[in-house]
C-alpha atoms as a PDB file:
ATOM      1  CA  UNK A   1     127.581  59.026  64.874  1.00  0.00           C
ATOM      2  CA  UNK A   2     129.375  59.152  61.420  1.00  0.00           C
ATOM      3  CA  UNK A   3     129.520  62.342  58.957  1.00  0.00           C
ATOM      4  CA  UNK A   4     127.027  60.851  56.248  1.00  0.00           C
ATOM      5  CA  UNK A   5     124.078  59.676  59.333  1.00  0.00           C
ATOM      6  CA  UNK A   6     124.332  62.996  60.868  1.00  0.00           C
ATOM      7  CA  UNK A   7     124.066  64.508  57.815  1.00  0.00           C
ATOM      8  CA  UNK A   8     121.114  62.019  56.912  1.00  0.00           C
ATOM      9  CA  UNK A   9     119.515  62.732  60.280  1.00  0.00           C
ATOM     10  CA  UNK A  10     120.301  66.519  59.773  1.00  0.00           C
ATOM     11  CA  UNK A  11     118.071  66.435  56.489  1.00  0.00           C
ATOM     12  CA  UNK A  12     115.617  64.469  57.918  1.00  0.00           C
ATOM     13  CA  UNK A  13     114.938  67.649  60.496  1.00  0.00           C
ATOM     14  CA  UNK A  14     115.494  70.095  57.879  1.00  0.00           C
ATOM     15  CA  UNK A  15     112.930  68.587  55.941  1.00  0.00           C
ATOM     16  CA  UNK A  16     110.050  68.349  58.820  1.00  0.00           C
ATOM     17  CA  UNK A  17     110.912  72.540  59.562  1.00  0.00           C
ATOM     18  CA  UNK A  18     110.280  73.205  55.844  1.00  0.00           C
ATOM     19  CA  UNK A  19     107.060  71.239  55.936  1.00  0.00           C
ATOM     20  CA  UNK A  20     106.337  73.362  59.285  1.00  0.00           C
ATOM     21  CA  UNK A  21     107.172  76.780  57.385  1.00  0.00           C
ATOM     22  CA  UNK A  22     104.597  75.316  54.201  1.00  0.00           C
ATOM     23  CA  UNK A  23     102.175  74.560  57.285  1.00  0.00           C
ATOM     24  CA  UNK A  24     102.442  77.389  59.330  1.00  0.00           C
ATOM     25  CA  UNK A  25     103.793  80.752  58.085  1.00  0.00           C
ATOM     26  CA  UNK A  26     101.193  82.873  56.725  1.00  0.00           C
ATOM     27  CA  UNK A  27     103.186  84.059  54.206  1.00  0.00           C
ATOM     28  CA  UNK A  28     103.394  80.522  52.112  1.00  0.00           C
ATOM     29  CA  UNK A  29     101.033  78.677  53.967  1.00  0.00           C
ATOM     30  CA  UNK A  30      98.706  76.919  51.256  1.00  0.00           C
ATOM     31  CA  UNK A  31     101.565  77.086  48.578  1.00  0.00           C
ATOM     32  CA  UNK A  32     101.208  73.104  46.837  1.00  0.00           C
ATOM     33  CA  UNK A  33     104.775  72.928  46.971  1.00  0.00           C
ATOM     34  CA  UNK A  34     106.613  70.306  48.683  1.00  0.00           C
ATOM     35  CA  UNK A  35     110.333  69.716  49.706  1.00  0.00           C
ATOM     36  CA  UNK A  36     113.018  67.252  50.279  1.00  0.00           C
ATOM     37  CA  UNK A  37     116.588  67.952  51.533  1.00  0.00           C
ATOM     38  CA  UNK A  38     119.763  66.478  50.308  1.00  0.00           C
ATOM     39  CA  UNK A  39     123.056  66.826  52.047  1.00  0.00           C
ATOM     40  CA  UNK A  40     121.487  70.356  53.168  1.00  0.00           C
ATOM     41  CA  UNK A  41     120.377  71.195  49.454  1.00  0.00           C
ATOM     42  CA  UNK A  42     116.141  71.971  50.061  1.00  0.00           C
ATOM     43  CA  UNK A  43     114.727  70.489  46.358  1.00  0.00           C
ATOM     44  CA  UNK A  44     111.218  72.137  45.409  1.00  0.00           C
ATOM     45  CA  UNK A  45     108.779  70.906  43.777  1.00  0.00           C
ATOM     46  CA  UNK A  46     104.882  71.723  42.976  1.00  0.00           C
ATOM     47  CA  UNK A  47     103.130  74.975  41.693  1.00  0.00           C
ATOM     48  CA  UNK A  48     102.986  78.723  42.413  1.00  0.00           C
ATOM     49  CA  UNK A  49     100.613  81.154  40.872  1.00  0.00           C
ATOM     50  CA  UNK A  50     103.409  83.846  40.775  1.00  0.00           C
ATOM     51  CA  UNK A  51     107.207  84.184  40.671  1.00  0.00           C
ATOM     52  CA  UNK A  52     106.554  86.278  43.612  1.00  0.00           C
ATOM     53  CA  UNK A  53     105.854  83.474  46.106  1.00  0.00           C
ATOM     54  CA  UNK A  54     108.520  80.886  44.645  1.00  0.00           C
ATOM     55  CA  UNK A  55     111.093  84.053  45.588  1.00  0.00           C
ATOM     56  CA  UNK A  56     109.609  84.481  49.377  1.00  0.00           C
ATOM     57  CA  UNK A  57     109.867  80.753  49.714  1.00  0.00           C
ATOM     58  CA  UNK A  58     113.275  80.478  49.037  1.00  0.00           C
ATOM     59  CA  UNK A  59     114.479  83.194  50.814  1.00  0.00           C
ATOM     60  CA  UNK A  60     112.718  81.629  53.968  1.00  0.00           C
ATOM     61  CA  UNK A  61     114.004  78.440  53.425  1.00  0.00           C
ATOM     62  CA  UNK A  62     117.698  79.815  52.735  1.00  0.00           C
ATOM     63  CA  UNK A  63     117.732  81.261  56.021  1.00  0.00           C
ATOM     64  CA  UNK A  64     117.541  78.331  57.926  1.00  0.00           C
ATOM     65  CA  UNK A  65     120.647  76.538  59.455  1.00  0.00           C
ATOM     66  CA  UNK A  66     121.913  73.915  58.076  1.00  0.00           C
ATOM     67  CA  UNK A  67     120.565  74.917  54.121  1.00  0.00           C
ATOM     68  CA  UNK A  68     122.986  74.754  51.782  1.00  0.00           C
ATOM     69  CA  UNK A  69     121.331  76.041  48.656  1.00  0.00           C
ATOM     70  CA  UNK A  70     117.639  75.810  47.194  1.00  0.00           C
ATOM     71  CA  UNK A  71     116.641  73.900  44.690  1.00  0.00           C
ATOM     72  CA  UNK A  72     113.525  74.202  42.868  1.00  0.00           C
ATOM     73  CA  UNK A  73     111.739  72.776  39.817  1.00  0.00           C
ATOM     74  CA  UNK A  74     108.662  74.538  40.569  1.00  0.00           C
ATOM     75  CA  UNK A  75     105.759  75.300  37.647  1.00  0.00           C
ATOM     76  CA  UNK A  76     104.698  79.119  37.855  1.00  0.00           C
ATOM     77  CA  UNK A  77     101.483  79.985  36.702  1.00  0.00           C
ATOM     78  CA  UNK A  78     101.140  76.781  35.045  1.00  0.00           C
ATOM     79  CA  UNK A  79     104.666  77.259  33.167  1.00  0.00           C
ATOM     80  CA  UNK A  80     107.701  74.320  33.781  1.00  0.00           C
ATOM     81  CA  UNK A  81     110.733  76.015  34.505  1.00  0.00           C
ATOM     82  CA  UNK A  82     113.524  75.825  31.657  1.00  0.00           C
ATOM     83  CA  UNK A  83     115.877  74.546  33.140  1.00  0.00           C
ATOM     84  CA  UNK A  84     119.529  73.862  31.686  1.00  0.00           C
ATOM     85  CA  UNK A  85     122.360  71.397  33.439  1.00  0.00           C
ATOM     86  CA  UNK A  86     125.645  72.696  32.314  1.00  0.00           C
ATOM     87  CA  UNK A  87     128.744  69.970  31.875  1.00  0.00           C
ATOM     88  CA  UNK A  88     126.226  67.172  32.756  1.00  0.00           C
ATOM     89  CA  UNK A  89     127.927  64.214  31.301  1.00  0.00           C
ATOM     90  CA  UNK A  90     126.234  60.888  32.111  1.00  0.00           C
ATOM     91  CA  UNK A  91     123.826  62.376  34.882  1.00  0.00           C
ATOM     92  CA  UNK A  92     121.718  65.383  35.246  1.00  0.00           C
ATOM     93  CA  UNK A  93     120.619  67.062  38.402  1.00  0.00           C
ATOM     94  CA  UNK A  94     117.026  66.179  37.448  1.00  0.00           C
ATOM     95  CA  UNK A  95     114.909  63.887  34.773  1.00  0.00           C
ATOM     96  CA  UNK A  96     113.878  67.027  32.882  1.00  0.00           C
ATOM     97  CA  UNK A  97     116.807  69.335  32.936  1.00  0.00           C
ATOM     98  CA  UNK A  98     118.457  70.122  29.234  1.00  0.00           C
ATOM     99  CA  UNK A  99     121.724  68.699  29.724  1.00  0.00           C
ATOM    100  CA  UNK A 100     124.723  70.755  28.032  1.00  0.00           C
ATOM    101  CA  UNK A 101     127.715  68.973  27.414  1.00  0.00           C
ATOM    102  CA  UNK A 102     130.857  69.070  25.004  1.00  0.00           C
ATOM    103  CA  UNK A 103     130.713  65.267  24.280  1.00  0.00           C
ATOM    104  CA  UNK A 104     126.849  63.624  23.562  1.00  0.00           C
ATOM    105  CA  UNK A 105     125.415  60.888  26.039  1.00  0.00           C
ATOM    106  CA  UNK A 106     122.109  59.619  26.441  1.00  0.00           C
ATOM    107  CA  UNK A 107     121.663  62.813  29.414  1.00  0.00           C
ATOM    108  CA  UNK A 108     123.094  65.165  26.507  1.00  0.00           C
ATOM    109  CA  UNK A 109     120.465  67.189  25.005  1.00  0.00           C
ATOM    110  CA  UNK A 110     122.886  70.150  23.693  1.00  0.00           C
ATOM    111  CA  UNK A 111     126.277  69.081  22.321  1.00  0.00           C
ATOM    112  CA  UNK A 112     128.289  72.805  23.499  1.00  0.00           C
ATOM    113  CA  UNK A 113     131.713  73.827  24.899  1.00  0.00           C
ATOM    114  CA  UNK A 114     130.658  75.680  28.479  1.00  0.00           C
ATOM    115  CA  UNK A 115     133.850  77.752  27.872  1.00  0.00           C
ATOM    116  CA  UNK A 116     132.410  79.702  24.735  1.00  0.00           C
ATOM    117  CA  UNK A 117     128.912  81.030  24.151  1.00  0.00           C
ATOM    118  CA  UNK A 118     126.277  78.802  25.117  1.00  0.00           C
ATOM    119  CA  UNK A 119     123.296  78.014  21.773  1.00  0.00           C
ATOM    120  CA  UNK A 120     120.195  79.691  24.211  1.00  0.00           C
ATOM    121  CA  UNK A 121     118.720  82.721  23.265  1.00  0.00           C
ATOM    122  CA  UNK A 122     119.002  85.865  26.047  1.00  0.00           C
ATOM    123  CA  UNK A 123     116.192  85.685  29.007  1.00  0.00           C
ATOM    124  CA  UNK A 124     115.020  82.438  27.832  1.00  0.00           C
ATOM    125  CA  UNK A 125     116.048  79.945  30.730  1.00  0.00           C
ATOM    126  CA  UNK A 126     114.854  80.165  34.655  1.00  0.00           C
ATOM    127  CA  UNK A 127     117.717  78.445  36.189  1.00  0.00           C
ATOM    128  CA  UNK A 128     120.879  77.166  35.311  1.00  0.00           C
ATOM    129  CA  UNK A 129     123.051  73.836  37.134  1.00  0.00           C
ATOM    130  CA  UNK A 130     126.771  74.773  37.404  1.00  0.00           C
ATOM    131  CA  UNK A 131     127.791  71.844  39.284  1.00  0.00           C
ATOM    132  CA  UNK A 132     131.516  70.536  39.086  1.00  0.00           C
ATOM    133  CA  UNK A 133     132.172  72.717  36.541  1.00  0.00           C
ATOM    134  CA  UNK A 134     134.030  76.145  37.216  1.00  0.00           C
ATOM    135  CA  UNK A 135     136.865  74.190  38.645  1.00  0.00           C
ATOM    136  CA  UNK A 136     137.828  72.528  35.203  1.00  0.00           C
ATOM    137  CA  UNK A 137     137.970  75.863  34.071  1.00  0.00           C
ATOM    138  CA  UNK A 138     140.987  77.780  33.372  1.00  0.00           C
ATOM    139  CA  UNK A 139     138.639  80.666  32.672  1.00  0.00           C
ATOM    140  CA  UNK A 140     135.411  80.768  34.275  1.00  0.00           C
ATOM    141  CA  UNK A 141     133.964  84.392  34.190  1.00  0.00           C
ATOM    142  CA  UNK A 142     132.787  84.111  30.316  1.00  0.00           C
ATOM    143  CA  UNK A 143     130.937  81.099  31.338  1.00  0.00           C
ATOM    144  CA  UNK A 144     129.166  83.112  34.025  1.00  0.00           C
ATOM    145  CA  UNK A 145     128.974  85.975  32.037  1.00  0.00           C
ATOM    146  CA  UNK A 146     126.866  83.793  29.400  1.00  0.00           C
ATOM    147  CA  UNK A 147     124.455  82.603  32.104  1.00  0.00           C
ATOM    148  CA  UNK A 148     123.887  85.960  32.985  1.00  0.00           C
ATOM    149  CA  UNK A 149     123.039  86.706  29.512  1.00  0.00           C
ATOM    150  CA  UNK A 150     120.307  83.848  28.991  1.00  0.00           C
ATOM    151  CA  UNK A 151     118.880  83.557  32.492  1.00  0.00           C
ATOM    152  CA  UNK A 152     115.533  85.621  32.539  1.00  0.00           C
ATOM    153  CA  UNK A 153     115.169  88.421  35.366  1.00  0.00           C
ATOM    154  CA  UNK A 154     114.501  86.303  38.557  1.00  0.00           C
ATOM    155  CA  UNK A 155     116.214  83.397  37.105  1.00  0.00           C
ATOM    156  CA  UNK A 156     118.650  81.313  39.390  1.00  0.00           C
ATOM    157  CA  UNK A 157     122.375  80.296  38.423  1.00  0.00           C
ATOM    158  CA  UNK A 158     123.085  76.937  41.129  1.00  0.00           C
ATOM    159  CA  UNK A 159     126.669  76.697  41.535  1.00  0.00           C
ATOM    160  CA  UNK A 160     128.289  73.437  43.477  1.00  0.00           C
ATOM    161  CA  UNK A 161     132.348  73.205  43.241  1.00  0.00           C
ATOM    162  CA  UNK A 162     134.937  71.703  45.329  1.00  0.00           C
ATOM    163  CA  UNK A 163     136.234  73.695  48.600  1.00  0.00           C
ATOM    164  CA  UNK A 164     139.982  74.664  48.169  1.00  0.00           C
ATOM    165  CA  UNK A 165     140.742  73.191  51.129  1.00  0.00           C
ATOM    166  CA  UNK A 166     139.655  70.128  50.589  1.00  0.00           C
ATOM    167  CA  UNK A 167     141.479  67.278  49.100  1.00  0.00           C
ATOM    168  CA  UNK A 168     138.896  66.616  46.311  1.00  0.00           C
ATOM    169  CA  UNK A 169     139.750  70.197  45.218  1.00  0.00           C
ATOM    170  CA  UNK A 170     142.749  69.065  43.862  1.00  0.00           C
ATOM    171  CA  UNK A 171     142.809  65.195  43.591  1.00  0.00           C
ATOM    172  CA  UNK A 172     141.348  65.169  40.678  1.00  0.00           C
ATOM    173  CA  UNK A 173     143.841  66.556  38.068  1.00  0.00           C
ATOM    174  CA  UNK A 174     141.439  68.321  35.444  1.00  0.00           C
ATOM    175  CA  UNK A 175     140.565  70.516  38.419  1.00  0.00           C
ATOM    176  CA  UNK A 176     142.103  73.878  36.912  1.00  0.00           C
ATOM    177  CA  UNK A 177     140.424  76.376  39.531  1.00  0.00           C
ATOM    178  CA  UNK A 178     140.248  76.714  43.292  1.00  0.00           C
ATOM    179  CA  UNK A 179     136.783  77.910  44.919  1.00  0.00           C
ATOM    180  CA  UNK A 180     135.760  79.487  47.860  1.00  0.00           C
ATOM    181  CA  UNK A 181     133.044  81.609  49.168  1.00  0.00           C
ATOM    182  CA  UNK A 182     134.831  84.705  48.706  1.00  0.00           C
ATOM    183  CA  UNK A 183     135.441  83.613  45.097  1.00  0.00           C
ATOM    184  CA  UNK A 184     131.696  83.787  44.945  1.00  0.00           C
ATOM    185  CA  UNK A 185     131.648  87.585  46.141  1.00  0.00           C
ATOM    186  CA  UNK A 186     133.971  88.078  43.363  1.00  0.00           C
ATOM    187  CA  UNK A 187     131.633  86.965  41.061  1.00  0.00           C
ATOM    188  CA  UNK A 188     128.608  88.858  42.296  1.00  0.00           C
ATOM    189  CA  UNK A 189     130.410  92.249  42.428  1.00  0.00           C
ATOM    190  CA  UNK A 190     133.208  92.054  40.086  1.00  0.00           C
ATOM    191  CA  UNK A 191     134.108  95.382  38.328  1.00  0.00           C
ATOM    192  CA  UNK A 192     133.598  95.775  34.612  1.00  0.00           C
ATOM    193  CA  UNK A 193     131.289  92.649  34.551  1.00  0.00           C
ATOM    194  CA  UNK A 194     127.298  92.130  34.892  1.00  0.00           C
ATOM    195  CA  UNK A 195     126.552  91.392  38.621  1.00  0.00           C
ATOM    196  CA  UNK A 196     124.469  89.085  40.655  1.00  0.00           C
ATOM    197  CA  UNK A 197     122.724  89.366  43.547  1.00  0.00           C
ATOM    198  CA  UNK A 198     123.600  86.371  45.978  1.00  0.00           C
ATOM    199  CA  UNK A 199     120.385  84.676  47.381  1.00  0.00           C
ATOM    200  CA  UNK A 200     122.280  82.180  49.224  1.00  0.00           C
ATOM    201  CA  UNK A 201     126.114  81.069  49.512  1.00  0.00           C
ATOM    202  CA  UNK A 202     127.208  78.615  52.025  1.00  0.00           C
ATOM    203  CA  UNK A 203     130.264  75.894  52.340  1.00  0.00           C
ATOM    204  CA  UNK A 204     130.369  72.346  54.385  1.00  0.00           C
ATOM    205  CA  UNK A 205     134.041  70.591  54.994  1.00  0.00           C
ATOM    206  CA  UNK A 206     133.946  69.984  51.123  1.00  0.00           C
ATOM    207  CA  UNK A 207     131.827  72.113  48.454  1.00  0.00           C
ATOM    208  CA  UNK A 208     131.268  75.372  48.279  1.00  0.00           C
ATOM    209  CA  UNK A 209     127.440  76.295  47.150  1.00  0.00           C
ATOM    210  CA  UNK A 210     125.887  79.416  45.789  1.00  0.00           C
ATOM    211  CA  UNK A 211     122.327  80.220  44.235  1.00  0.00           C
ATOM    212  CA  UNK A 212     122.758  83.304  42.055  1.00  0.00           C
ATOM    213  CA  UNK A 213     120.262  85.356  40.201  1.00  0.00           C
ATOM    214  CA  UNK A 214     121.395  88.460  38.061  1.00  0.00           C
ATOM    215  CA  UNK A 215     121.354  91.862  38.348  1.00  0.00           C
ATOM    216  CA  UNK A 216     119.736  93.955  35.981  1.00  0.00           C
ATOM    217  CA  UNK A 217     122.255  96.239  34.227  1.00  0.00           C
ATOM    218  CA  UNK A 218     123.302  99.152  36.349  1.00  0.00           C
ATOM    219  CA  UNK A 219     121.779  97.507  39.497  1.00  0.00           C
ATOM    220  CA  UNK A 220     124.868  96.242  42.029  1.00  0.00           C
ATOM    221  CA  UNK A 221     124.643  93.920  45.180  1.00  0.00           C
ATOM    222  CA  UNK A 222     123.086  95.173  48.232  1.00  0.00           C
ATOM    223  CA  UNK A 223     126.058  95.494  50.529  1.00  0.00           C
ATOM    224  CA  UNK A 224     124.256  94.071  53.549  1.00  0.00           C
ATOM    225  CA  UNK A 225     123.590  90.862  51.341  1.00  0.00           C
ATOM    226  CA  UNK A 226     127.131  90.826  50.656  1.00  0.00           C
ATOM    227  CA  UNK A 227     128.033  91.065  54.695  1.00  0.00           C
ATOM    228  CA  UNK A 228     125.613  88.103  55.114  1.00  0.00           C
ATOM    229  CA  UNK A 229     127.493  85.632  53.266  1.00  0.00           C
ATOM    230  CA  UNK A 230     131.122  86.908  52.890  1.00  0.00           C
ATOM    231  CA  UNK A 231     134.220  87.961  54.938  1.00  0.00           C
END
């Protein structure tokens, strides 16, 4: 069996335990949420009375094998999530992200350069895309710092980049940066620099992935999180 059907039949099973976990577990059991998995990335979708149960939910979900990251565009109390897709270009991650992007296209809602302060007022989004963009930067921790600043408490920063060891890490030559996981720990505890607490960071052969949400200021990242998902 090739790499893309196992994968295929890999989602296909990650999506029936999910549906299991939204059948069975007493703890989210009755949530009208639904899921489908893509190349091990769990997508959410439906409604949650509280932030509370959208947070349970994911951690459950990111602690089965074979999840990647989780994904959600869930409503919360009746509330769609703001939701902003950094460096979009032609495509965003979904329909009704707000794509942010230096040059305009027809997916281009804010015309913004990623490297310097993003236009979005502080605590005002609930997650932020970050996919294939940190490479291309020289520079990456103001661009982190800024999501930081504008995600609200319990908000989620998704990042998806290139594995260093992988040849698309550095086939394509506007790839500035290497990534790994441990890049990721430097991230969520770096000295002198707001932290995040990691919900979930994983790799495959290829990307490195990591669902972020951030700390609140003079909070720091529970060490046995941090033994979870790094060296």
């Amino acid at each position: 069996m090739g790499g893309e059907a196992r994968q295929q039949v890999c989602d296909e099973i990650l999506e029936d335990v999910v549906g299991e976990l939204l059948t069975h577990d007493l703890r989210v059991r009755g949530l009208r949420v639904t899921a489908t998995v893509d190349g091990g990335v769990v997508h959410l979708r439906g409604d949650v009375d509280r932030a509370e149960q959208l947070a349970l939910l994911r951690q459950l979900v990111g602690r089965l094998a074979g999840v990647h990251a989780v994904w959600d565009r869930v409503r919360v109390g009746g509330r769609d999530p703001v939701i902003l897709d950094l460096g979009c270009g032609d495509q965003r991650q979904y329909p009704t992200t707000i794509g942010v992007d230096s040059r305009r296209t027809e997916s281009v809602a804010a015309v913004a350069d990623v490297s310097r302060a993003l236009p979005f007022r502080a605590g005002s989004v609930d997650r932020i895309f970050a996919v294939h963009v940190l490479e291309h930067l020289i520079d990456f921790l103001p661009l982190v710092d800024e999501c930081h600043r504008v995600l609200r408490p319990g908000g989620v920063l998704h990042v998806l980049s290139p594995w260093w060891k992988h040849v698309n890490a550095v086939a394509d030559p506007t790839h500035v940066r290497l990534l790994d996981t441990q890049t990721v720990k430097g991230i969520c505890a770096g000295p002198g620099r707001p932290a995040w607490h990691p919900l979930h960071v994983s790799r495959d052969e290829s990307t490195v992935f990591a669902d972020l949400t951030p700390a609140a200021a003079g909070d720091v990242p529970d060490p046995r999180r941090l033994a979870r998902f790094f060296d």
